[in-house]
Protein backbone atom coordinates (compact mmCIF):
# COMPACT_ATOMS: atom_id res chain seq x y z
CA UNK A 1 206.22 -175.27 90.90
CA UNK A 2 202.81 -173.98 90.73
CA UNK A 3 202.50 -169.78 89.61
CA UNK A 4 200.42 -167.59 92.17
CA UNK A 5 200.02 -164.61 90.72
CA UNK A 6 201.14 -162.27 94.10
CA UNK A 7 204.03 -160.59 92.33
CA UNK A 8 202.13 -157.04 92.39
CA UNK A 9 203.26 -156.10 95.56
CA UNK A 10 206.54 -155.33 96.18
CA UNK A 11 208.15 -155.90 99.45
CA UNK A 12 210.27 -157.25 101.91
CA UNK A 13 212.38 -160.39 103.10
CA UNK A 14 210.68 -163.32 105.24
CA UNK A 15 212.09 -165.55 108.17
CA UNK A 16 214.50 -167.94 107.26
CA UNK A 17 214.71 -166.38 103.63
CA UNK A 18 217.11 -164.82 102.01
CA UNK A 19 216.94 -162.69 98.89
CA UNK A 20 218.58 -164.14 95.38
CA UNK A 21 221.64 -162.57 95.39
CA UNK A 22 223.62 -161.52 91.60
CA UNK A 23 227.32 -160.39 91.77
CA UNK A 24 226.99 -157.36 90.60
CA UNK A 25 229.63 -154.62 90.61
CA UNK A 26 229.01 -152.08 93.41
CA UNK A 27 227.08 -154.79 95.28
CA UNK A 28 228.11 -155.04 99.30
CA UNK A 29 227.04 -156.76 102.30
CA UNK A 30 228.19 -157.80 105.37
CA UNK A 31 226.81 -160.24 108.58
CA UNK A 32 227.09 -160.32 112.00
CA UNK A 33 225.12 -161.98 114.63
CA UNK A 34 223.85 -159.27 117.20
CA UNK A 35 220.69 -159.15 119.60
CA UNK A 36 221.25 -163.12 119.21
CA UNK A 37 220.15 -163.34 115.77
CA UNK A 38 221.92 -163.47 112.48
CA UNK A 39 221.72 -159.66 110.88
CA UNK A 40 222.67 -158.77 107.37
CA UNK A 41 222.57 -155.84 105.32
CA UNK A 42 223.27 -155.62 102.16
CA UNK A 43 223.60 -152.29 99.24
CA UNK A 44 224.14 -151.20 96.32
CA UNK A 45 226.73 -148.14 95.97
CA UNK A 46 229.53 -147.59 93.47
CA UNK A 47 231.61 -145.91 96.22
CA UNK A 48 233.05 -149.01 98.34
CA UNK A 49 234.48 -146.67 101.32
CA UNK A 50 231.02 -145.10 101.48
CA UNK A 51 229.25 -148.50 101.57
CA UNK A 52 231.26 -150.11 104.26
CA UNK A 53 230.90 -146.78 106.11
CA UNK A 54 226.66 -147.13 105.83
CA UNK A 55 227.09 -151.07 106.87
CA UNK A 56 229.16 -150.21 109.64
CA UNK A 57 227.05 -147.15 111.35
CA UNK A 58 223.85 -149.71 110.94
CA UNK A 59 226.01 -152.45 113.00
CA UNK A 60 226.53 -149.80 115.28
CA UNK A 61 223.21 -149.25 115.36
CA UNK A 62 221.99 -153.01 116.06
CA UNK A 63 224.39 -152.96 118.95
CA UNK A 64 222.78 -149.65 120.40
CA UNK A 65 219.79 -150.95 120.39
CA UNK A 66 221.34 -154.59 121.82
CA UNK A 67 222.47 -152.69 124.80
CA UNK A 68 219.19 -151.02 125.43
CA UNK A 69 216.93 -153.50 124.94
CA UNK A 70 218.38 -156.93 125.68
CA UNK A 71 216.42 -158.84 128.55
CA UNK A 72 219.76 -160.85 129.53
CA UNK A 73 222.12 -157.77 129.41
CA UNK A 74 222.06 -156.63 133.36
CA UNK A 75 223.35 -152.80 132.84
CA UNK A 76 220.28 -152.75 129.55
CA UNK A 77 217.32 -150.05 129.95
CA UNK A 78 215.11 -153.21 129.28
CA UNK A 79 216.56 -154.95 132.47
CA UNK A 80 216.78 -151.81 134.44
CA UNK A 81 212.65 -151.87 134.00
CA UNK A 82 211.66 -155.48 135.23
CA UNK A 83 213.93 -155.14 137.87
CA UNK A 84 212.63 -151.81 139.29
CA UNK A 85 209.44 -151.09 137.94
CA UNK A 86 207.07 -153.32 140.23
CA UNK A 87 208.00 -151.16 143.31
CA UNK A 88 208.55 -147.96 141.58
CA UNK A 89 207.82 -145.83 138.66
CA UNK A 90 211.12 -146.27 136.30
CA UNK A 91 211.98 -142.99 133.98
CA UNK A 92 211.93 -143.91 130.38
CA UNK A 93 214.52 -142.78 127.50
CA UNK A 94 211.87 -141.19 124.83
CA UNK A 95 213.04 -144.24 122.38
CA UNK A 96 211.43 -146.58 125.32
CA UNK A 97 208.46 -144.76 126.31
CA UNK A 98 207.43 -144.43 122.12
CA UNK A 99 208.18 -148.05 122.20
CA UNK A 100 206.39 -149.08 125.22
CA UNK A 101 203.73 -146.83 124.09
CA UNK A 102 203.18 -148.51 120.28
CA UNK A 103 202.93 -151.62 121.87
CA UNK A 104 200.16 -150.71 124.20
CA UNK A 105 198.24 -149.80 120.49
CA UNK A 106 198.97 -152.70 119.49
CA UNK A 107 197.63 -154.48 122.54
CA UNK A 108 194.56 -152.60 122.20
CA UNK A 109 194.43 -152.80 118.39
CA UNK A 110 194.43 -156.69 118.82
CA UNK A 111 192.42 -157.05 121.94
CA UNK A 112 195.37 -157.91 124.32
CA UNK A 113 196.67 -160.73 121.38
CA UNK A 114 199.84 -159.06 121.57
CA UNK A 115 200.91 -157.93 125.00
CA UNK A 116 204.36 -157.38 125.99
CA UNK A 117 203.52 -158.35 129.95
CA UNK A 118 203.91 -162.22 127.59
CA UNK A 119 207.58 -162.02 129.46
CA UNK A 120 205.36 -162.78 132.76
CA UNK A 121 205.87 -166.71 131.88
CA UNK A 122 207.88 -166.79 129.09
CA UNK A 123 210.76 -165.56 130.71
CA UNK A 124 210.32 -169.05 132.67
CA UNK A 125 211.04 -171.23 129.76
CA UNK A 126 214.14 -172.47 128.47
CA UNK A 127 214.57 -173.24 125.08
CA UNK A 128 217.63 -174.05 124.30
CA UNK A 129 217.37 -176.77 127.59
CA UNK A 130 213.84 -177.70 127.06
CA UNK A 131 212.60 -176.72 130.30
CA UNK A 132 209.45 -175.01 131.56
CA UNK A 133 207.83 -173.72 134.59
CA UNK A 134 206.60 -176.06 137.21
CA UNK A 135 202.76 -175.52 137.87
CA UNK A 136 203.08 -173.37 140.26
CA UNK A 137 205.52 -170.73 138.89
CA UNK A 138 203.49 -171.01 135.60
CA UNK A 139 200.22 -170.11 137.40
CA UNK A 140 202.11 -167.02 139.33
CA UNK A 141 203.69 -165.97 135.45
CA UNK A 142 200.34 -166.31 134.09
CA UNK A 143 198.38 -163.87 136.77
CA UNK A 144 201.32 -161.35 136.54
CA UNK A 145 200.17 -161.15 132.36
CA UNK A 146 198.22 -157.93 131.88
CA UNK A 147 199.11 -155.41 129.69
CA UNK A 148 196.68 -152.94 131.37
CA UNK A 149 198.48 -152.91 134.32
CA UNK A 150 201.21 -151.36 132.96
CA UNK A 151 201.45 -147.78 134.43
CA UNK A 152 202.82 -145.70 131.51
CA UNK A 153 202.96 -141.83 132.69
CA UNK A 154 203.26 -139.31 129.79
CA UNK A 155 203.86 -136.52 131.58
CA UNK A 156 206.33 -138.25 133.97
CA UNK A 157 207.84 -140.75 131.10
CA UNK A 158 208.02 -143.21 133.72
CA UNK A 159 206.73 -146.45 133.81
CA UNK A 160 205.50 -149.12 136.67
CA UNK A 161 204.11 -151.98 136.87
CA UNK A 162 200.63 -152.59 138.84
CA UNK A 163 201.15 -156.51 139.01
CA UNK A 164 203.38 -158.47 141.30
CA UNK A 165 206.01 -160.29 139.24
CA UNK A 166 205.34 -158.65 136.34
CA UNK A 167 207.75 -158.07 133.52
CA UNK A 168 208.07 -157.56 129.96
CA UNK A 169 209.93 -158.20 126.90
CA UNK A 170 210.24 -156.25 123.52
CA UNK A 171 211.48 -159.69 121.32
CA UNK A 172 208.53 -159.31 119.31
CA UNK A 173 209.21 -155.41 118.59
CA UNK A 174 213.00 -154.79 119.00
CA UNK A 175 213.86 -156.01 115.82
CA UNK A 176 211.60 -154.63 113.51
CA UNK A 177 212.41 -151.34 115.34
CA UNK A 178 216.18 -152.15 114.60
CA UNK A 179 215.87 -153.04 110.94
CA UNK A 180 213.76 -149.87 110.49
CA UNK A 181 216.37 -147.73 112.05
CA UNK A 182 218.54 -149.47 109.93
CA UNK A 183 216.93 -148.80 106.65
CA UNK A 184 216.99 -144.68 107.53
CA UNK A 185 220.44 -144.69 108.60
CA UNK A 186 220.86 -145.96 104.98
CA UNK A 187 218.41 -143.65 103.24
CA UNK A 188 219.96 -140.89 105.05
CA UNK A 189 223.36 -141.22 103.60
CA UNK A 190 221.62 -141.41 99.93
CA UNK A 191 221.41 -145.36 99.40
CA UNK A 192 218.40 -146.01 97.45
CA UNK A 193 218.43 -150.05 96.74
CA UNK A 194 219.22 -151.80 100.64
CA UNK A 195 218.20 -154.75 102.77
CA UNK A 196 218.15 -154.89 106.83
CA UNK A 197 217.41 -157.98 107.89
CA UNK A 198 217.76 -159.11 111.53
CA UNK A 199 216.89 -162.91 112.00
CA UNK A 200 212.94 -162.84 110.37
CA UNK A 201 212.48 -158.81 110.26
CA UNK A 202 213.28 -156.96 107.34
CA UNK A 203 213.61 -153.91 105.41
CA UNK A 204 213.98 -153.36 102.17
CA UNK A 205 214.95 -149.59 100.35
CA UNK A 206 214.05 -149.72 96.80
CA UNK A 207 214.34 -152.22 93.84
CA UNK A 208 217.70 -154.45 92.90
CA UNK A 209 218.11 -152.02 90.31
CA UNK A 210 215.86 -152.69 87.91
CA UNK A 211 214.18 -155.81 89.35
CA UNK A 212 212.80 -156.42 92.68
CA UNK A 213 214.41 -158.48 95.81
CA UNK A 214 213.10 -162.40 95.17
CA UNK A 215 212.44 -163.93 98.70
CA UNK A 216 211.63 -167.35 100.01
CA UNK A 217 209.08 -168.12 102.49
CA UNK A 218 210.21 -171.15 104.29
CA UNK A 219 208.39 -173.85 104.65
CA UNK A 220 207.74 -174.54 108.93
CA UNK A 221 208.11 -177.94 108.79
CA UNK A 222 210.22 -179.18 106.06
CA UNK A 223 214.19 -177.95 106.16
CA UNK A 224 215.18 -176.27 103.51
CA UNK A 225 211.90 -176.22 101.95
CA UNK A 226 210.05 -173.25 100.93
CA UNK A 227 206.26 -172.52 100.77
CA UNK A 228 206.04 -169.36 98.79
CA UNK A 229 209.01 -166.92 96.83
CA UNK A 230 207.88 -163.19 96.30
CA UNK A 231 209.75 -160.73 94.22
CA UNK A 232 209.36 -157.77 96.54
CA UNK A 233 210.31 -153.79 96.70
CA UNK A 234 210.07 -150.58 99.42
CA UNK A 235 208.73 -152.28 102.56
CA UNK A 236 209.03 -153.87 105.94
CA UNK A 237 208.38 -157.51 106.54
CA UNK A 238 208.47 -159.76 109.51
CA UNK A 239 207.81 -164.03 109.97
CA UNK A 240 206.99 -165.40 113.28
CA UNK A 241 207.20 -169.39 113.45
CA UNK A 242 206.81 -172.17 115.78
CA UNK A 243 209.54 -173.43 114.33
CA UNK A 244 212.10 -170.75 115.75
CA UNK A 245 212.69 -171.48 119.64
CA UNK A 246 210.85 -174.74 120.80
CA UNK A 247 211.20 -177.89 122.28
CA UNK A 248 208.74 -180.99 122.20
CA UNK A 249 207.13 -182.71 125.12
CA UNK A 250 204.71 -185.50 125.32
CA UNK A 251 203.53 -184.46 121.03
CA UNK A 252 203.28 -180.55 122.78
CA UNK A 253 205.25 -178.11 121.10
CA UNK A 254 206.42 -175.13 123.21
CA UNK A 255 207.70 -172.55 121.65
CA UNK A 256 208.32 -168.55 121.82
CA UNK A 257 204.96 -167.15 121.08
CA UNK A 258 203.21 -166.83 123.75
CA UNK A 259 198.84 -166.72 124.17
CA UNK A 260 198.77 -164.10 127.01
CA UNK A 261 195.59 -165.17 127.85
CA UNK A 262 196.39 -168.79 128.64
CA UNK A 263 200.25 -168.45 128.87
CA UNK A 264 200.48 -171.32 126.07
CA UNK A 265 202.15 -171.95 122.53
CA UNK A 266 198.91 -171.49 120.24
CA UNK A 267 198.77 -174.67 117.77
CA UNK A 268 196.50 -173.28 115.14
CA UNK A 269 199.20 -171.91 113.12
CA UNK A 270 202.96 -172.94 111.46
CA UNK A 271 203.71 -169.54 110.62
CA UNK A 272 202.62 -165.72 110.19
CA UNK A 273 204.38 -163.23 107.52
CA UNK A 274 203.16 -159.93 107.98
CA UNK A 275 203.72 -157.07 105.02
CA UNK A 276 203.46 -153.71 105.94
CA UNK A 277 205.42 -150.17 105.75
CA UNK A 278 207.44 -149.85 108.52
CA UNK A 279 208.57 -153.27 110.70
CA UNK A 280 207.00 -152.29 114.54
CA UNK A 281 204.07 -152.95 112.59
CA UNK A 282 205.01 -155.88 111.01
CA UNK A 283 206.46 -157.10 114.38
CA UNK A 284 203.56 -156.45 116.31
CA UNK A 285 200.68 -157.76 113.59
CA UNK A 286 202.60 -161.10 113.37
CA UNK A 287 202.47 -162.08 116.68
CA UNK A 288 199.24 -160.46 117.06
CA UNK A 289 197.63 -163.12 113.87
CA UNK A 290 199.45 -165.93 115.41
CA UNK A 291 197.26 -165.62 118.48
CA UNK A 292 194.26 -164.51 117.49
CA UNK A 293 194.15 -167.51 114.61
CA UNK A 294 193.41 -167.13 111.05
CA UNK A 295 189.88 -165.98 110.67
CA UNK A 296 190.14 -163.13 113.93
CA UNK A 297 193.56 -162.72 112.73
CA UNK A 298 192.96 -161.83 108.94
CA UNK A 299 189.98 -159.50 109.81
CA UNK A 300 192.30 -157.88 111.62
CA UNK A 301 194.42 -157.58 108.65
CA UNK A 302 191.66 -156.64 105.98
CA UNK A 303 190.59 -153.92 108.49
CA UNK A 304 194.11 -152.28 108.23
CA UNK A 305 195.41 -150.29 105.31
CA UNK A 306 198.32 -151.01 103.37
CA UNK A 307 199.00 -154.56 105.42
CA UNK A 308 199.33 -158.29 103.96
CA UNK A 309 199.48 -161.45 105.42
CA UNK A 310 200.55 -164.61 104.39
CA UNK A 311 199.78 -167.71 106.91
CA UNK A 312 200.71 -171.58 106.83
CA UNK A 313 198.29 -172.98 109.38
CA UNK A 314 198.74 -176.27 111.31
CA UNK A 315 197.55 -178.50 108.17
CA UNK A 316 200.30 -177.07 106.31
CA UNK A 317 197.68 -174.75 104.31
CA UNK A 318 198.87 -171.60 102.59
CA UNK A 319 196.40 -168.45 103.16
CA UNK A 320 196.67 -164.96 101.81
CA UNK A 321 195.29 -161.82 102.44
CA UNK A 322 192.71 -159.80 99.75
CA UNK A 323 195.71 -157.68 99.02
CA UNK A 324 197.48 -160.17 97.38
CA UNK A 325 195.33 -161.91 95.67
CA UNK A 326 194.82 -158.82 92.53
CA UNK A 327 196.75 -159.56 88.82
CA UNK A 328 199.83 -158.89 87.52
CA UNK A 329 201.60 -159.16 84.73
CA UNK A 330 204.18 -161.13 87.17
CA UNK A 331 203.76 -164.06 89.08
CA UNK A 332 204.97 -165.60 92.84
CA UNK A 333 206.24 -168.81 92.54
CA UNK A 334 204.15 -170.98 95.12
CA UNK A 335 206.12 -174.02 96.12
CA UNK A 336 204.87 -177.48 96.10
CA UNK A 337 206.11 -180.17 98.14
């Protein structure tokens, strides 16, 4: 293992990572797989009854939010929208209009790199099966991908959509929205040292008592491997990866990230970790860097206060923003192969 000396700043829990986990009395956590990912959370509090009462209320939470905002759940507010919105304007809860409404900055903030309208052809690829749009239904996605066309009304809280076939999808938002509400239900009922993580978003409360959270970054192409392990403290952190949802054709990999200006998997980069305060920025700067490529995508990073990135681009190359690159008197341990 080689020593990069990152260790400074303090924060929160990568894709496919987990945090080192000690035994420790008061210690509790507990899994479940909602919003078709795995989510944990796990505390520190020397009353048990009142821990498994903060675990529960943030499942509750994740399965709120499930129901709201799943694309494949037919009664969801989500669903209700690309189903009504291209021939009408569609009234918004206020937790979907601010939603809808950060994403459009972030659309703006990263010149259309992140875009929510993305659903507009990746709704036509299957995963799990390996399929993807014939040319024709990929060209019709593709021209329905604007995110200026949506037609978001403050006054009215409505929204509609100005582009035939249009729709949209909040998996690049949703989550770090979830493991932020998470984190305040905790805080709110006076737990100090927490982790929300659902699938690669996270948020961490606090220290592990005395020391901070040790993550893994994995490494996108070798199982099981990892690339980079940070001790981290108070902050929000999400990974996206090619290596997530994809399938292989003909040396292509397709996979959930979506270019909406070509409708494509980009191929510049393995991975994005984004570092920031609160996860609907993390969410939204990670898929925003894996579009936009390293250079465009770290100048969008060193133009933002109080974010980090770390990349692994298609060589397999480790990259870091200025922010972590200052001393400490700890280290990161940077994995070799």
């Amino acid at each position: 293992m080689a020593l990069l000396d990152l260790s400074f700043v303090k924060r929160a829990a990568a894709r496919g990572a987990a945090p080192v986990r000690a035994a420790n009395d008061g210690w509790h956590h507990r899994d479940e797989a909602i919003m078709g990912t795995a989510i944990r959370v796990e505390l520190w509090c020397e009353d048990a009854r009142a821990a498994q009462a903060a675990m529960a209320a943030v499942m509750d939470e994740m399965h709120r939010i499930d129901r709201a905002m799943s694309p494949h759940k037919p009664d969801s507010e989500l669903s209700r929208i690309n189903r009504d919105a291209g021939r009408t304007a569609v009234p918004l809860s206020d937790e979907m209009y601010g939603l809808i409404e950060r994403a459009l900055v972030f659309s703006q903030l990263s010149d259309g790199a992140f875009d929510i309208t993305f659903a507009s052809v990746g709704n036509l690829y299957d995963y799990r099966e390996g399929t993807e749009p014939d040319a024709q239904a990929f060209e019709r996605g593709r021209a329905a991908i604007g995110w200026r066309h949506l037609v978001l009304d403050p006054k009215a809280r409505t929204l509609r959509f100005a582009r035939e076939g249009m729709r949209i999808d909040l998996g690049g938002f949703a989550k770090g929205h979830a493991v932020d509400n998470g984190a305040a239900i905790l805080a709110r009922r006076g737990i100090t040292n927490a982790i929300v993580t659902a699938g690669g978003d996270s948020h961490i409360l606090g220290d592990r008592r005395g020391r901070p959270w040790t993550i893994a970054i994995r490494d996108p192409r070798r199982e099981g491997g990892v690339v980079a392990v940070l001790p981290l403290e108070d902050t929000a952190i999400s990974t996206s990866g090619d290596y997530e949802r994809f399938f292989e054709r003909d040396g292509v990999r397709r996979h959930h990230v979506i270019d909406p200006r070509t409708g494509l998997s980009p191929d510049r980069i393995h991975s994005v970790t984004i570092l920031a305060d609160d996860g609907l920025t993390t969410e939204g700067l990670s898929k925003s860097l894996f579009v936009l490529g390293l250079e465009r995508g770290m100048q969008l990073v060193e133009s933002l206060s109080g974010v980090d990135a770390v990349v692994v681009d298609a060589a397999g190359a480790l990259h870091y923003s200025s922010g972590l690159l200052g001393s400490s008197p700890n280290a990161v341990e940077r994995a070799r192969p």
